[in-house]
C-alpha atoms as a PDB file:
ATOM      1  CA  UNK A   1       0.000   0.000   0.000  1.00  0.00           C
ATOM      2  CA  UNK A   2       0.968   2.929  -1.073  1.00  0.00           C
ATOM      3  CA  UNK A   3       1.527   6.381   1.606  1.00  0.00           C
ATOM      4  CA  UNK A   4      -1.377   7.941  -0.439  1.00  0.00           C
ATOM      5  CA  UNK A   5      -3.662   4.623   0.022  1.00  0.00           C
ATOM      6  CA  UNK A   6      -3.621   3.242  -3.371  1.00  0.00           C
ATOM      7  CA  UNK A   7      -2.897  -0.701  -4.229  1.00  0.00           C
ATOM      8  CA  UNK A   8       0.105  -1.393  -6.382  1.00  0.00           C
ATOM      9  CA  UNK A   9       0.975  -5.174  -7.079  1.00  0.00           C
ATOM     10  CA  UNK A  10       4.486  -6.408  -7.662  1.00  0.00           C
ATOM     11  CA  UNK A  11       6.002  -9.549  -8.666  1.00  0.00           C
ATOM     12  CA  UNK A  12       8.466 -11.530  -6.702  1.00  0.00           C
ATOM     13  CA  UNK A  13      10.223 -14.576  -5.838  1.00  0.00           C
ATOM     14  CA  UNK A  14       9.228 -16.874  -2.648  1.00  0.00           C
ATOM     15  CA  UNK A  15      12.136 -17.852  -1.271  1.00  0.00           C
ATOM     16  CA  UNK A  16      10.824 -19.857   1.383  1.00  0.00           C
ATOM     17  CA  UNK A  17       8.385 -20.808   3.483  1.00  0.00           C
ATOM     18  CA  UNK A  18       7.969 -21.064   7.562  1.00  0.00           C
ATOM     19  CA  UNK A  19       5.298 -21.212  10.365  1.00  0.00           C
ATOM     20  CA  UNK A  20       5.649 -18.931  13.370  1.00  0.00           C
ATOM     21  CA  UNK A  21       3.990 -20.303  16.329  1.00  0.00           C
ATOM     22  CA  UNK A  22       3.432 -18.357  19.635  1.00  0.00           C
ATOM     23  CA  UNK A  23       1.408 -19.278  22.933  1.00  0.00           C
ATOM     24  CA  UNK A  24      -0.965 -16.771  23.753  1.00  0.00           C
ATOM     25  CA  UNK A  25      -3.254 -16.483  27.063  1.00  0.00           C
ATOM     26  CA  UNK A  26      -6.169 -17.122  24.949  1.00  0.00           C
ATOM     27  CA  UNK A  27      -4.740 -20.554  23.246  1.00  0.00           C
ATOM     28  CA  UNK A  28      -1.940 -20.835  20.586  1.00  0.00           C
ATOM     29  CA  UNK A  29      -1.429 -18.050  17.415  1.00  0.00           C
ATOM     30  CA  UNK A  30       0.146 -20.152  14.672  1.00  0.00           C
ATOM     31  CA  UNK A  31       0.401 -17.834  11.068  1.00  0.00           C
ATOM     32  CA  UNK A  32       2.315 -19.342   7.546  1.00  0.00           C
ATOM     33  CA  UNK A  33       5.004 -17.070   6.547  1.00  0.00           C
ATOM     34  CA  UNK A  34       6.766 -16.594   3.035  1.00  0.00           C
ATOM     35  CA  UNK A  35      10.023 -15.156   2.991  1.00  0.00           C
ATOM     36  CA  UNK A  36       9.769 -13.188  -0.584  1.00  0.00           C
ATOM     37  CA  UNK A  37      12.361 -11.248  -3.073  1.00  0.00           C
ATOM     38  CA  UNK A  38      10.513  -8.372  -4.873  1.00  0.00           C
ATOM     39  CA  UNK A  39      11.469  -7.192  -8.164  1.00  0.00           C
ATOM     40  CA  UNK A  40      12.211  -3.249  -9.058  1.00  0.00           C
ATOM     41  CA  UNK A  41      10.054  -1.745 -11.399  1.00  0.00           C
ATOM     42  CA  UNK A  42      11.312  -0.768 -14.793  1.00  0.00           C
ATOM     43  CA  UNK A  43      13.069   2.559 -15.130  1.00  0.00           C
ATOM     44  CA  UNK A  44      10.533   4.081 -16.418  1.00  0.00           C
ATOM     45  CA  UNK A  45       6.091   3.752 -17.131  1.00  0.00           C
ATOM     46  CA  UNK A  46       6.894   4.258 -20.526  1.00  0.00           C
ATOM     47  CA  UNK A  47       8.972   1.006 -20.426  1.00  0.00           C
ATOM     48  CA  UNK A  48       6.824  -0.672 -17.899  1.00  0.00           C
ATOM     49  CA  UNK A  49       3.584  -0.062 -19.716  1.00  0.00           C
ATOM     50  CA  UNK A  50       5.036  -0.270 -22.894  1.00  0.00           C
ATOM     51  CA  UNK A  51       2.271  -2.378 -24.130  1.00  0.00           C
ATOM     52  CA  UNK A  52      -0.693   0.409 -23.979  1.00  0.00           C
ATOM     53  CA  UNK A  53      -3.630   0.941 -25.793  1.00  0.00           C
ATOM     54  CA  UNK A  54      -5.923   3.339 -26.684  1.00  0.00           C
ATOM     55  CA  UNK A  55      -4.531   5.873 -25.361  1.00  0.00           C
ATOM     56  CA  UNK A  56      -3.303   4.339 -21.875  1.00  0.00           C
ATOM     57  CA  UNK A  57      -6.803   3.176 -20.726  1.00  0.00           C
ATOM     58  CA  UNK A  58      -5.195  -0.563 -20.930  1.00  0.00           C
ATOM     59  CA  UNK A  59      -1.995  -2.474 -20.661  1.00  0.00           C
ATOM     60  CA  UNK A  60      -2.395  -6.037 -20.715  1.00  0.00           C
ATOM     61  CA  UNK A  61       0.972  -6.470 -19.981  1.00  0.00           C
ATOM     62  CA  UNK A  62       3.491  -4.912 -17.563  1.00  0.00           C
ATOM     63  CA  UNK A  63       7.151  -5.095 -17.990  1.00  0.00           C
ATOM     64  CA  UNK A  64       9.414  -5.534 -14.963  1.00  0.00           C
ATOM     65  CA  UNK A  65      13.260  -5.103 -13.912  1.00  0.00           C
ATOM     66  CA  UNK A  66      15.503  -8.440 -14.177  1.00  0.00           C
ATOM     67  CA  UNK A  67      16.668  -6.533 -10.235  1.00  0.00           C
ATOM     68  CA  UNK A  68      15.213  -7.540  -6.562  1.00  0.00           C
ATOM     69  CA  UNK A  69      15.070  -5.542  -3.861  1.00  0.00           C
ATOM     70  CA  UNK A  70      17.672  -5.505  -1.141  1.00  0.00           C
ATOM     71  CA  UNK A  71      14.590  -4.688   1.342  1.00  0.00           C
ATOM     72  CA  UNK A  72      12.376  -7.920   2.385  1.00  0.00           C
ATOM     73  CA  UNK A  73       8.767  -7.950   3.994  1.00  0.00           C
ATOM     74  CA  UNK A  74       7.169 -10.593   5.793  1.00  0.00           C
ATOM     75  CA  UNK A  75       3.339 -11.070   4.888  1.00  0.00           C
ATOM     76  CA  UNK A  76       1.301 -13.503   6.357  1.00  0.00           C
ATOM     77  CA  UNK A  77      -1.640 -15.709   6.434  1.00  0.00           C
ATOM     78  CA  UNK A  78      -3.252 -16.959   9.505  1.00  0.00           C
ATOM     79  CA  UNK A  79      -3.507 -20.797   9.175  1.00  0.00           C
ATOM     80  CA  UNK A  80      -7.235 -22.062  10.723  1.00  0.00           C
ATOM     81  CA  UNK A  81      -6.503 -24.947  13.685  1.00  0.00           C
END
């Protein structure tokens, strides 16, 4: 998420997967983890769009950097018990 809000997708590579599990007064918290590279954006939107049409209302295909970024994120899913 963007600091304005907005939604932006990005590929990436999964590295790996792991479960975190912690004890909690109220029973145990388990969540599935995946430890993911994310790749830079091209240089520029005319590169990463470069498949427009009319007039930039679609782009069926976006074009990404071969790069990953140094920075990693955790996301996670909370697995049901």
């Amino acid at each position: 998420m963007t600091e304005s809000g907005d939604i932006d997708c990005y590929p990436g590579q999964v590295q790996y997967f792991f479960t975190h599990a912690v004890n909690l007064p109220d029973g145990l918290s388990e969540h599935n983890l995946a430890f993911i590279c994310w790749y830079k954006p091209a240089e520029s939107s005319n590169i990463r769009y470069h498949f427009r049409v009319r007039d930039d209302e679609i782009c069926n295909v976006e074009l990404w950097g071969t790069e990953q970024e140094k920075f990693k994120r955790l996301f996670s899913g909370k697995s049901s018990q």
